[in-house]
Structures are given as C-alpha cells and as structure tokens.
Protein backbone atom coordinates (compact mmCIF):
# COMPACT_ATOMS: atom_id res chain seq x y z
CA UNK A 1 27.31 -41.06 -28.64
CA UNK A 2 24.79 -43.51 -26.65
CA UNK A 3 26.93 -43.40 -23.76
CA UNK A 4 26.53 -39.51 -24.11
CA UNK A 5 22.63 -39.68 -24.54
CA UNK A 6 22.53 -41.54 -21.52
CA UNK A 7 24.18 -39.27 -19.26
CA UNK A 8 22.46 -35.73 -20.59
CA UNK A 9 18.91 -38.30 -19.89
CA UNK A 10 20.04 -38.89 -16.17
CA UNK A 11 21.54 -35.32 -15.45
CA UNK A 12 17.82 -34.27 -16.63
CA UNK A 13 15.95 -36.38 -14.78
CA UNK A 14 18.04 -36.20 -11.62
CA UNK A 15 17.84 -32.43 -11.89
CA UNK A 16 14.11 -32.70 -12.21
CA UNK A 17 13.96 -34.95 -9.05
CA UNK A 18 16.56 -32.43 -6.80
CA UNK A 19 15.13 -29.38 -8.28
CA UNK A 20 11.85 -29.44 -5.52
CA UNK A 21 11.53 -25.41 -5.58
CA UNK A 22 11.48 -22.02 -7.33
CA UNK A 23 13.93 -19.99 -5.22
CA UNK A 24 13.36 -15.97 -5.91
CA UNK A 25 15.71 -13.86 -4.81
CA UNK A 26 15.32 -10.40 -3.73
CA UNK A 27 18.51 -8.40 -3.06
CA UNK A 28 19.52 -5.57 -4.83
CA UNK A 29 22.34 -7.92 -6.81
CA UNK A 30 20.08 -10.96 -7.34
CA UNK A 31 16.95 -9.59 -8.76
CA UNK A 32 16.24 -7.78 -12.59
CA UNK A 33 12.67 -7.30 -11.47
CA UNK A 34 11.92 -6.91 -7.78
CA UNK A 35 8.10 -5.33 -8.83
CA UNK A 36 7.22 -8.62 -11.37
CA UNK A 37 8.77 -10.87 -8.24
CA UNK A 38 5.94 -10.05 -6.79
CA UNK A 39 3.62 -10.82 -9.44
CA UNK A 40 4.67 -14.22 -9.68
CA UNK A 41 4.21 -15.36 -6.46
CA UNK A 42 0.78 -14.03 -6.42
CA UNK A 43 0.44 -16.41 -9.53
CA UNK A 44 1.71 -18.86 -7.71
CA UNK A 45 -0.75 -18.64 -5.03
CA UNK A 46 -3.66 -18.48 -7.24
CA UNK A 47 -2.61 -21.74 -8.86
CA UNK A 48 -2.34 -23.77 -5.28
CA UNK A 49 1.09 -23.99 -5.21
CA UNK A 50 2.73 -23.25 -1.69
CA UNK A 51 5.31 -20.64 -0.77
CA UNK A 52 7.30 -19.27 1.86
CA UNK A 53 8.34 -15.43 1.95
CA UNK A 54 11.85 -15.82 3.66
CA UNK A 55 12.08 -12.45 5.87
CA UNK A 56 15.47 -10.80 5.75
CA UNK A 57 16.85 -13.38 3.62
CA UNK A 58 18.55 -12.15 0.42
CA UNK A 59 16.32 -9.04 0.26
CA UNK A 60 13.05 -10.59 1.89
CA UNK A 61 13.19 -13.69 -0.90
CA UNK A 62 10.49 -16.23 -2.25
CA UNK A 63 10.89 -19.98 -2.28
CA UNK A 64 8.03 -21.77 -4.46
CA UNK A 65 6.72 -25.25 -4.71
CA UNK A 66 8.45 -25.95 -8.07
CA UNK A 67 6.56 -26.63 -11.37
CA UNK A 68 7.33 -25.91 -14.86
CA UNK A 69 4.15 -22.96 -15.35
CA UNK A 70 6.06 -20.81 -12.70
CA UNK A 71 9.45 -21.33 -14.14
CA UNK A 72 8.15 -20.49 -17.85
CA UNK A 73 6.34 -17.02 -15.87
CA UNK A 74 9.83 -16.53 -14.43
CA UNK A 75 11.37 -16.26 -17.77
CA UNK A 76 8.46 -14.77 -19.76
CA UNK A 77 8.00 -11.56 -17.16
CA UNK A 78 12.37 -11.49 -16.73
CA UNK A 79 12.17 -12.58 -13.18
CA UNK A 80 15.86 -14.01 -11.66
CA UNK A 81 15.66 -17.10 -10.11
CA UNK A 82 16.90 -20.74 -9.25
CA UNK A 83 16.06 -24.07 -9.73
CA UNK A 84 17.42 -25.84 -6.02
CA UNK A 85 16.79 -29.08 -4.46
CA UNK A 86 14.93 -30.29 -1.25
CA UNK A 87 18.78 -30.26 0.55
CA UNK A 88 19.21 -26.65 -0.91
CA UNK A 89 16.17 -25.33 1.00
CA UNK A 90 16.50 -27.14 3.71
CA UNK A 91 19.65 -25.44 4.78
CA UNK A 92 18.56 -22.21 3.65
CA UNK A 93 15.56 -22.92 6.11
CA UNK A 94 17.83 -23.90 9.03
CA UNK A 95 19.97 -20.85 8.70
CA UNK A 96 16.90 -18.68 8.83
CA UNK A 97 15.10 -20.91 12.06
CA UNK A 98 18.65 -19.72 14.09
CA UNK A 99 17.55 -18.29 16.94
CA UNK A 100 20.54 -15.82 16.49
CA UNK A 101 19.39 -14.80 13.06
CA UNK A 102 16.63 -12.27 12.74
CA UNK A 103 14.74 -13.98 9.75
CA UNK A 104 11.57 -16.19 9.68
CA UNK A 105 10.14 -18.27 6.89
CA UNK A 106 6.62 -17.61 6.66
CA UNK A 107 3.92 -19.35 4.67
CA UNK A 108 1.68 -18.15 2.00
CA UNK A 109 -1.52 -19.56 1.74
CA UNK A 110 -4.14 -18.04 -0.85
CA UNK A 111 -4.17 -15.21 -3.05
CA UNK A 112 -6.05 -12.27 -1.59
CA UNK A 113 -8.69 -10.65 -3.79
CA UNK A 114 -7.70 -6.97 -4.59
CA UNK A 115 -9.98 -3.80 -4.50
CA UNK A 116 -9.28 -0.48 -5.86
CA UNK A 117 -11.12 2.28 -4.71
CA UNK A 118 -11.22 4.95 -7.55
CA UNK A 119 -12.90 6.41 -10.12
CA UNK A 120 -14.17 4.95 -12.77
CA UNK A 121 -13.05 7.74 -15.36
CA UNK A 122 -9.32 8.61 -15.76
CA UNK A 123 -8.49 11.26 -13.16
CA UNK A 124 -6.23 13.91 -14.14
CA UNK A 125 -3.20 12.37 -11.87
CA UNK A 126 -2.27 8.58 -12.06
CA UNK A 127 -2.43 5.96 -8.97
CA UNK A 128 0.59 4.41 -7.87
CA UNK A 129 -1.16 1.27 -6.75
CA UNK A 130 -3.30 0.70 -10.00
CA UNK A 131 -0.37 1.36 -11.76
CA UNK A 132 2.32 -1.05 -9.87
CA UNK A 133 -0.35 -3.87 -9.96
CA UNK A 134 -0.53 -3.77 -13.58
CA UNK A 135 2.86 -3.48 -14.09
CA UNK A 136 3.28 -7.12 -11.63
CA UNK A 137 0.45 -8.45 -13.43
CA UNK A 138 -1.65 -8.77 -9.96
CA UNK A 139 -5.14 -8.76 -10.84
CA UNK A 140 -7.50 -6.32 -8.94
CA UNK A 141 -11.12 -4.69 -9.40
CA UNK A 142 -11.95 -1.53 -9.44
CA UNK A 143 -14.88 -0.30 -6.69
CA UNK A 144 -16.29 3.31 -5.80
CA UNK A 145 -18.69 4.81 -3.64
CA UNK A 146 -21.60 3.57 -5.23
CA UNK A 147 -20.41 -0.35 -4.60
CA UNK A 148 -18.81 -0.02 -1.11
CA UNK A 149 -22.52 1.42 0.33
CA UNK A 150 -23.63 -1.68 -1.24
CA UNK A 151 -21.61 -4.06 1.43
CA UNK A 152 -19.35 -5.49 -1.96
CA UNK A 153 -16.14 -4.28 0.48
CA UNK A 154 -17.38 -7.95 1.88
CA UNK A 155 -16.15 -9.68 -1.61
CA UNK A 156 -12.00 -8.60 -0.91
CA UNK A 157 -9.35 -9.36 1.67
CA UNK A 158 -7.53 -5.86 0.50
CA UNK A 159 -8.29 -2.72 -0.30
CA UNK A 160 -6.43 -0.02 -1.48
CA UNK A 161 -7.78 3.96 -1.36
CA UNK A 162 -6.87 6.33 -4.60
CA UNK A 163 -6.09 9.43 -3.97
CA UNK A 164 -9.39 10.75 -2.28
CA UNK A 165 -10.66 13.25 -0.20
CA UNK A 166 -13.40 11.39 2.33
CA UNK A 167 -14.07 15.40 4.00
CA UNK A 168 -16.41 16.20 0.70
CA UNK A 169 -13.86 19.08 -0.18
CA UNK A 170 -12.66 18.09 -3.59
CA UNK A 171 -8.93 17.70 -2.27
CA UNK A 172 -8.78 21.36 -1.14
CA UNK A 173 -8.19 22.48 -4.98
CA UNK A 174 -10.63 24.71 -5.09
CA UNK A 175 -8.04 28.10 -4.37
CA UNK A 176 -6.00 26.38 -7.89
CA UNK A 177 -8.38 24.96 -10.05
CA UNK A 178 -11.83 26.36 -9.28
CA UNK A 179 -12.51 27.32 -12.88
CA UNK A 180 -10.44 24.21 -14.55
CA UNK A 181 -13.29 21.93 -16.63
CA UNK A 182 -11.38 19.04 -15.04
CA UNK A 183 -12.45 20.22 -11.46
CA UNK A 184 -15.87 21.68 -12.19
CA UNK A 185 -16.87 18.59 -13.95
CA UNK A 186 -15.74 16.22 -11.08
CA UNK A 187 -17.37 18.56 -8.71
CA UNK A 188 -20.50 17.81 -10.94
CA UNK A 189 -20.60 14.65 -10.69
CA UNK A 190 -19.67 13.98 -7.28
CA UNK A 191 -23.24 16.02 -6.76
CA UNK A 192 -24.83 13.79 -9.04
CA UNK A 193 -23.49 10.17 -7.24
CA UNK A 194 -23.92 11.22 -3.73
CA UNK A 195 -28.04 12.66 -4.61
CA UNK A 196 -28.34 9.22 -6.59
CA UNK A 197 -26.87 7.62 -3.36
CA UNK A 198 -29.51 9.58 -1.42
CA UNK A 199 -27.29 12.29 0.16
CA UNK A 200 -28.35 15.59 -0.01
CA UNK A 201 -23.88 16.92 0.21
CA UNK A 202 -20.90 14.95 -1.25
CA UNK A 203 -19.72 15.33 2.63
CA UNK A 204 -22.01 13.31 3.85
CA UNK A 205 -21.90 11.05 0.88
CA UNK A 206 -18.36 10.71 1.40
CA UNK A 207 -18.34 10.06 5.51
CA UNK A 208 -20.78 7.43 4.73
CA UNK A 209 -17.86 5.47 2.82
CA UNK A 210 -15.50 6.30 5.21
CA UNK A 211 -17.47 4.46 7.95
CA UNK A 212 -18.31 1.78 5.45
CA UNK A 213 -14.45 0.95 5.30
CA UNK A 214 -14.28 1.37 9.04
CA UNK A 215 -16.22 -1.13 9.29
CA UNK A 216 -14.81 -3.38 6.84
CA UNK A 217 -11.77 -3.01 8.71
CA UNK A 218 -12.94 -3.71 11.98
CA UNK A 219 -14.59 -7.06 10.52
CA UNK A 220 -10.73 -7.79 9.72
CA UNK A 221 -9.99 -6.65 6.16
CA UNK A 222 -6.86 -5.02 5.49
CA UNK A 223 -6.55 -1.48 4.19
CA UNK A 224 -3.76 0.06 2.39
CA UNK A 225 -3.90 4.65 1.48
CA UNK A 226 -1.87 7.01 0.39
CA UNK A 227 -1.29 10.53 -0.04
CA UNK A 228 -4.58 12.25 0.88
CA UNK A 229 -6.89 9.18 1.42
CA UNK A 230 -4.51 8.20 4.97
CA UNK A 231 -5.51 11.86 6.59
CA UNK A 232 -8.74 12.66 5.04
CA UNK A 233 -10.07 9.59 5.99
CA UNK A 234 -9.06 9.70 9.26
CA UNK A 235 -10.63 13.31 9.48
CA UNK A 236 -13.94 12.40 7.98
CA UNK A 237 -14.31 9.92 10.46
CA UNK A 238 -13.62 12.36 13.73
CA UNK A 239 -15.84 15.32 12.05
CA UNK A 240 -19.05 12.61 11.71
CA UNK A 241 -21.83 14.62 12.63
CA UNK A 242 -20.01 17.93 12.50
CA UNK A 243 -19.95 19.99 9.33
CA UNK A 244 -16.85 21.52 8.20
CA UNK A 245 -17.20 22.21 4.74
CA UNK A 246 -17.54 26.02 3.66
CA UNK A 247 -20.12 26.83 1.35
CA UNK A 248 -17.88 26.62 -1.88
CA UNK A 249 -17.98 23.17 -0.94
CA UNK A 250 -21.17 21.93 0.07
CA UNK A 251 -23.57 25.27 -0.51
CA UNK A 252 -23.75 26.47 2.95
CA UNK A 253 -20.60 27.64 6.21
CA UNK A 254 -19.36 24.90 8.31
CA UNK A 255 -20.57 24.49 11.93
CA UNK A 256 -19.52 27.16 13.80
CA UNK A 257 -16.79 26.35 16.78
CA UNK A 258 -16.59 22.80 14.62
CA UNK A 259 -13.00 22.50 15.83
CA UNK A 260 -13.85 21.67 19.47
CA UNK A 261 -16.45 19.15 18.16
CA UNK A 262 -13.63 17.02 16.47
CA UNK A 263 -13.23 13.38 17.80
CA UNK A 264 -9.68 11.72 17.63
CA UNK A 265 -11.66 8.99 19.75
CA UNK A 266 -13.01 7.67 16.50
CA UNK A 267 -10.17 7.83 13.94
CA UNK A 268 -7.15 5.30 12.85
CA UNK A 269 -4.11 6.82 13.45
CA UNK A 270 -4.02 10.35 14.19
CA UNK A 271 -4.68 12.94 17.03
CA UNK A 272 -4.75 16.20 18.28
CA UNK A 273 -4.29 17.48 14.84
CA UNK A 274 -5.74 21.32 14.38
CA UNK A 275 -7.81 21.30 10.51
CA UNK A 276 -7.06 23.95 8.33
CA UNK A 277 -9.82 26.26 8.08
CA UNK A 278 -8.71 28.65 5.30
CA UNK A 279 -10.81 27.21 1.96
CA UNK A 280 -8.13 28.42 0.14
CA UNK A 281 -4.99 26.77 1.50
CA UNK A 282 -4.12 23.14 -0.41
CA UNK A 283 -3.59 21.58 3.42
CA UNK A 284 -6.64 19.29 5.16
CA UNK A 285 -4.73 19.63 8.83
CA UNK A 286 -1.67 20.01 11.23
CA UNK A 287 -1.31 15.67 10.41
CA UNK A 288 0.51 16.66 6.87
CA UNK A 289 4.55 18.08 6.98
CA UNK A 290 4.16 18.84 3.22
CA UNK A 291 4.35 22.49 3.94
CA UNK A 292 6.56 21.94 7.16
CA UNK A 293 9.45 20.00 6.21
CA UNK A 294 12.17 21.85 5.04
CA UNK A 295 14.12 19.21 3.17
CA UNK A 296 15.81 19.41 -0.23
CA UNK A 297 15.63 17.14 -3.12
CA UNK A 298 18.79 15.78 -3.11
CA UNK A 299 18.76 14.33 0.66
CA UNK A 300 15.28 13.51 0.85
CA UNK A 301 15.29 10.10 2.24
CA UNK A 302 13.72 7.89 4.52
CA UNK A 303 15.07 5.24 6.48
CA UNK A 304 13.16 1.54 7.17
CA UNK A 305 12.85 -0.09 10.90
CA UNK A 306 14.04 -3.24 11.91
CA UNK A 307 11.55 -5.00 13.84
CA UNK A 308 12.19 -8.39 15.01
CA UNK A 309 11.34 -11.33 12.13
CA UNK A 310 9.92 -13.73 14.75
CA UNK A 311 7.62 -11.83 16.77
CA UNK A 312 6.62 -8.81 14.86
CA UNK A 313 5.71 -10.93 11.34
CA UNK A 314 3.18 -7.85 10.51
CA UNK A 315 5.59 -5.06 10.19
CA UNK A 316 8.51 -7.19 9.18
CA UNK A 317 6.48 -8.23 6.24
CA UNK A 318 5.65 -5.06 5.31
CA UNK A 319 9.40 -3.26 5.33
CA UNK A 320 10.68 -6.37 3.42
CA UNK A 321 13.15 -4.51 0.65
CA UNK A 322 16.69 -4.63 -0.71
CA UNK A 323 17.49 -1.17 1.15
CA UNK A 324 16.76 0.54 4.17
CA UNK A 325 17.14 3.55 2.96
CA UNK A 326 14.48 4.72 0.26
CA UNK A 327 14.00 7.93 -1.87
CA UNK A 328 11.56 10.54 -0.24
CA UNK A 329 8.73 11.93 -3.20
CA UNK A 330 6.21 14.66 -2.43
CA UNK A 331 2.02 14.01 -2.09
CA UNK A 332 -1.01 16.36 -0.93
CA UNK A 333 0.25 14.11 2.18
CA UNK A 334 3.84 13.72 2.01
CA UNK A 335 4.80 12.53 5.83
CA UNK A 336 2.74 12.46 9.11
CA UNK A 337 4.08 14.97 12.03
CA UNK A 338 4.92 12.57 14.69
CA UNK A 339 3.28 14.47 17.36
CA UNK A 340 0.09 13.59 15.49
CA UNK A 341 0.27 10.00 15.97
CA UNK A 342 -1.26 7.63 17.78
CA UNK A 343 1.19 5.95 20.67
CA UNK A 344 -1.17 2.45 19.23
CA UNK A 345 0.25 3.12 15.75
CA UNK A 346 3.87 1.69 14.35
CA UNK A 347 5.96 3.98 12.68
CA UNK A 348 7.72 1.87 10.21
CA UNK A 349 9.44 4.59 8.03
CA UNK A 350 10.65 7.75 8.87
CA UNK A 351 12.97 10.78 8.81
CA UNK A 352 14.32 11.50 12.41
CA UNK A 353 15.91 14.52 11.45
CA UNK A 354 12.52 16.24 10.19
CA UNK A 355 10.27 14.42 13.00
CA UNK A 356 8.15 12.95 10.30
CA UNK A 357 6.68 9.28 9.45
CA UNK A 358 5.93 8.29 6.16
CA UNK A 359 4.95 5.19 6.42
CA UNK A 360 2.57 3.46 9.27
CA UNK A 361 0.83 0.99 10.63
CA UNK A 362 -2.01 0.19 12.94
CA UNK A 363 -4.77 -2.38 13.87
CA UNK A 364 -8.54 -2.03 14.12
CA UNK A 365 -10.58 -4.49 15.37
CA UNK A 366 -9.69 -7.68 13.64
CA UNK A 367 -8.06 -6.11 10.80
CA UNK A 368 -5.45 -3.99 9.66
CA UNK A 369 -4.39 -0.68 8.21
CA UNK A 370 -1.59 1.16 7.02
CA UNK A 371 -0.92 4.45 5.53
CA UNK A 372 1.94 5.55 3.53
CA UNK A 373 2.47 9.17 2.82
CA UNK A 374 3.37 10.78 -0.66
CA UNK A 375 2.07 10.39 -4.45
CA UNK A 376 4.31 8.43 -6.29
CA UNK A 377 7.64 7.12 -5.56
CA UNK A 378 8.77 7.16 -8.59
CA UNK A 379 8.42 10.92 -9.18
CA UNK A 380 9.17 13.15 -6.62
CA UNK A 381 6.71 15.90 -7.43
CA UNK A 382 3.79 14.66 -8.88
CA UNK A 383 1.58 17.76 -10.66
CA UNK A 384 -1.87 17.51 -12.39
CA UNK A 385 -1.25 17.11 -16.03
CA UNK A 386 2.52 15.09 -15.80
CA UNK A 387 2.98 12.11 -17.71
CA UNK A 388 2.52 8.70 -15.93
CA UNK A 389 5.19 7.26 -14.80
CA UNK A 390 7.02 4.15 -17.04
CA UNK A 391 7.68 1.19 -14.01
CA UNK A 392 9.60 -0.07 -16.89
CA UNK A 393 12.15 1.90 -16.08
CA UNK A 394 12.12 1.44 -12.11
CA UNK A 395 11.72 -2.34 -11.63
CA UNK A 396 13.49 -2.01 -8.85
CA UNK A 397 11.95 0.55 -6.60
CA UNK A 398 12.35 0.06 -3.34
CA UNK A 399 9.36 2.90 -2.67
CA UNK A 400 7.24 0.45 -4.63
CA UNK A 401 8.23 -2.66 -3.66
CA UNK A 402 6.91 -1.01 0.01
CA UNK A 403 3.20 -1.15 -1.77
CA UNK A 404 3.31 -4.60 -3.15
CA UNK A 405 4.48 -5.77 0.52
CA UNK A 406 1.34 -4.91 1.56
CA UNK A 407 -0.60 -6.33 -1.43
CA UNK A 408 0.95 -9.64 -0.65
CA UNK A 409 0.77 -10.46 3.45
CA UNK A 410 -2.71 -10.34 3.81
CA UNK A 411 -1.63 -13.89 2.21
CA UNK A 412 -0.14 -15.18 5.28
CA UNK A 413 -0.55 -17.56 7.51
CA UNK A 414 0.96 -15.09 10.47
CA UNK A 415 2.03 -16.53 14.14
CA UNK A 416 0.50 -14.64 17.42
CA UNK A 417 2.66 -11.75 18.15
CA UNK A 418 4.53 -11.20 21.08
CA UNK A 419 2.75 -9.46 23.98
C-alpha cells in the first residue's frame, strides 16, 4: 500500500513538472466548444499568461502557458483540451516552423479592450457580436454616438458596429415599418440625440460618427461590421457634404444631381457603387447582392481562402476555422458585388459562382478593418420580431467562430508582411 502511495505521489508530481501547457484544440473532431475556446484564451490573456494561436494546426489551435485557473475554466465552460509537456510542444512547434508546412505559431500578447457600438435600449433584432461575446464570456462595453464624439473610441483596441445605418435613413425601413411604434419611436429619438449632440439632422449626426471611427481607424484601431454598418458606413463617408436623404428622412429632398457628387476617394472598401434613390426600396446601393443573388437555401455556401500562414498572418488569422466551407445566412447586406470592391481590399470569403464576397478585409492608415456581410449566421433569415438565437445550440459555428477571429488578433504580436 506505501509502495502504491509512492508511485500515484511521483506520477503526480512528474505530470505536474511535464505538463508545461494548456493545449486547445480546434478541429471539428477535437473541440465540444469552438465559441467558449475562444473565451478562454482571452482569459488567459487577461491574467498574463502567454499563448500561441497555432495557424492551420488542428483547426487553428491554442497552446497556453499552463496553470491550474485555466484548466479549472476549461472544465467549468466544457472546453476540450490537454495537459502536454515542454517535449510535446516542442515538436508540435517544429512541425509547424517547416518551411513546407503552411502553419505559423503566433504569439498573443494582451487582451484587447472590446467596444460595442449599439444602442443602449434593446433593438427589435439581436446582434450577433454582443451575443457571441456573451456566450464566450469575452467582456466588452457598450458605446454610442453620444461617447464616440467624445474621443472614448481612444479607450479600445476593437470595435465592433451593430447593425446601423451611418446615411441618417433609419435602415431604409421606412416603405415597411413607417407607422410601427418600434420605428417611429427610434426615429424620435435619434432626433432627440443628434439636436442634444448639436446637429440640426440625424444625417449629419450620424456622418459625424462615421468620420469619428475613420479616424480611430486611421490612428490604428481595428474595426470589425456587419450587415448594414460595412456599406452604410462606407457611403456616409463618400456622401460627406452632400445630402442624400429625402425629406421623410431628414425634413427636406436630397441634393439634387447628389449622385455625381459621391466620393469613393474617401471610403474603406467600396467603389463605383450607384445608391438607391427610391425611399421606398429596403437597398442603400449597387455594393449589396441581397436582391441580386439568386441562390437557394439549401446550397448557400461560402467558401474560405487560403492565404499563406507565414507572410499573410492578418488574413490567416482571421479565416482560422475547422471548415472551409461555411453556411451562407441573409442580412440588409448579405454579400458585396465584387465589381464594387476595392483592388486594395482582400476578399477572404466568397461565392465564385454568384460573384459575391462576404467577408473582407482592408487597411487604413495604421489600422485595420474588416467587413463581413449578413445578420446572423446562425439563422439564415433574420426578421424583426424572431426569437434570438440559442449559441447553446451552435457551439460550433464556423460563421461565428469567423467573428471571434477577429475579436482575438488584434492580440497579436504580428511579423511584417511580405511585400
């Protein structure tokens, strides 16, 4: 029995000294939870501890600095993982640093701090980004208009847009839902905030946000939109000066000839896009396929691009997954037309059948941007008034796991890349 004792004592100590790291895998076999992964190396990172993200390794996996806190997270949130030694990395480490494999190890360094542009009040449709973080346990705060004109952009590394429209047009719902309380009220009090912000239209209220995250970006932040806040930013930003708003919208007609007047000089991502000028129609501009794309339910898809793991860190980073192939869902802005992209931009997602991105990425200035089209990709049509959306039963949604990439590599320590 004492000889027994003895041994159990040494196999746990020994174990103790071999096991250095957390190892997280990330395939579609390996992991329970690919969205709470996610979540706990962000915990990681806020309690000092280093990492590695390990680029097309077993799904884009996680090795941590081992300690006992993480490990007890692991279990308490259902995350998979292992317990391996110093010898046990090291090889994985080697295999990666092959110049004949495309993989990279790359370090994480700090916890970015989180913004979430939205509302304060519960909107009649959910966000896929507040919604995912919660679900991962990533802490974020919540900022509006009222707080980015007041320079507190300056506070976070990333920043995500809700579902907005930076044009001053209410999301186009007027033709819809001009006499639903839900819309007259917001319209209300998007009229109060911008005349307590000292704008005499929620237009110019609005633009004056957009450039305020313009700038932000340009100082190097990183921004991450979806659905209507990638184009409607990008259009509120090459109409500044102009007025197109009709009088439902802001209480007198747009410019007249304002389409000439539009500058692609001054936007993200997008060009030579024609807006919609019907009030009526649920479309901002030509940038959108929504009402283009002819593609049914059932083989709606997308498919991920390879770039290469040790030049292109960026974009590798942010199409880390456990497919390439992942489920198409419908937005106000489903997928970009190619045509209206900028040859500066990455496409990183697309459909090549239907000529359409959905999911992008650019730089501006000393920061970064990228725009992924659609709602929520969890459900493929998203209407005002559906339930929310239970991540409980989609831990492993490759659409999300898409949005956490980008929560997570503004946390990198990233190489130059290739010129």
């Amino acid at each position: 029995m004492k000889k027994t004792l003895t041994i159990l004592t040494f196999l746990l100590i020994t174990n103790s000294i071999w096991a250095s790291f957390i190892y997280i895998p990330m395939s579609h076999d390996n992991q329970k939870e690919h969205l709470k992964a996610y979540g706990i190396v962000y915990f990681s990172l806020q309690t000092g501890l280093k990492s590695k993200w390990l680029l097309n390794y077993d799904g884009g996996a996680f090795l941590i600095e081992n300690n006992p806190i993480i490990e007890k997270e692991c279990k308490i949130r259902g995350v998979s993982y292992q317990l391996i030694s110093d010898a046990k990395a090291a090889i994985i480490l080697e295999e990666i640093a092959s110049p004949s494999k495309n993989m990279e190890a790359v370090t994480l360094e700090k916890a970015p701090k989180i913004a979430v542009y939205s509302p304060k009040d519960k909107m009649p449709w959910d966000d896929a980004v507040t919604m995912v973080l919660t679900y991962a346990e990533i802490p974020f705060d919540v900022i509006y208009d009222e707080e980015v004109l007041n320079d507190k952009l300056l506070l976070y590394e990333w920043l995500h847009l809700h579902h907005e429209d930076f044009t001053g047009q209410y999301g186009r719902f007027y033709g819809a839902f001009r006499t639903a309380p839900w819309y007259v009220q917001r319209k209300l009090e998007a009229e109060k905030l911008a005349k307590k912000l000292g704008f005499n239209k929620v237009s110019e209220e609005k633009r004056a946000v957009a450039k305020k995250i313009r700038d932000y970006v340009i100082g190097g932040g990183f921004m991450f939109a979806m659905c209507s806040a990638t184009d409607s930013f990008d259009i509120a930003l090459a109409a500044d000066g102009v007025d197109i708003c009709e009088s439902m919208f802001d209480g007198d007609p747009s410019e007249a000839n304002y389409p000439s007047k539009i500058d692609f000089n001054k936007t993200f991502a997008f060009k030579d896009f024609s807006l919609i000028r019907n009030p009526i129609t649920y479309e901002f501009s030509s940038i959108d396929m929504t009402r283009k794309r002819k593609i049914p339910k059932t083989s709606d898809y997308f498919s991920l691009i390879e770039f290469s793991a040790k030049w292109d860190q960026v974009p590798t980073m942010l199409c880390q997954n456990h497919t390439q192939l992942v489920k198409g869902f419908m937005g106000q802005t489903t997928s970009f037309d190619r045509s209206t992209i900028k040859s500066t931009v990455l496409v990183m997602g697309e459909n090549k059948t239907n000529g359409e991105a959905r999911y992008i990425h650019g730089t501006k200035g000393k920061g970064m941007f990228t725009f992924y089209g659609g709602h929520d990709p969890e459900d493929y049509q998203h209407r005002i008034g559906d339930p929310k959306t239970e991540l409980e039963l989609h831990p492993n949604s490759p659409g999300y796991r898409l949005i956490l990439n980008n929560v997570l590599f503004p946390a990198a320590k990233k190489k130059k890349q290739k010129t």
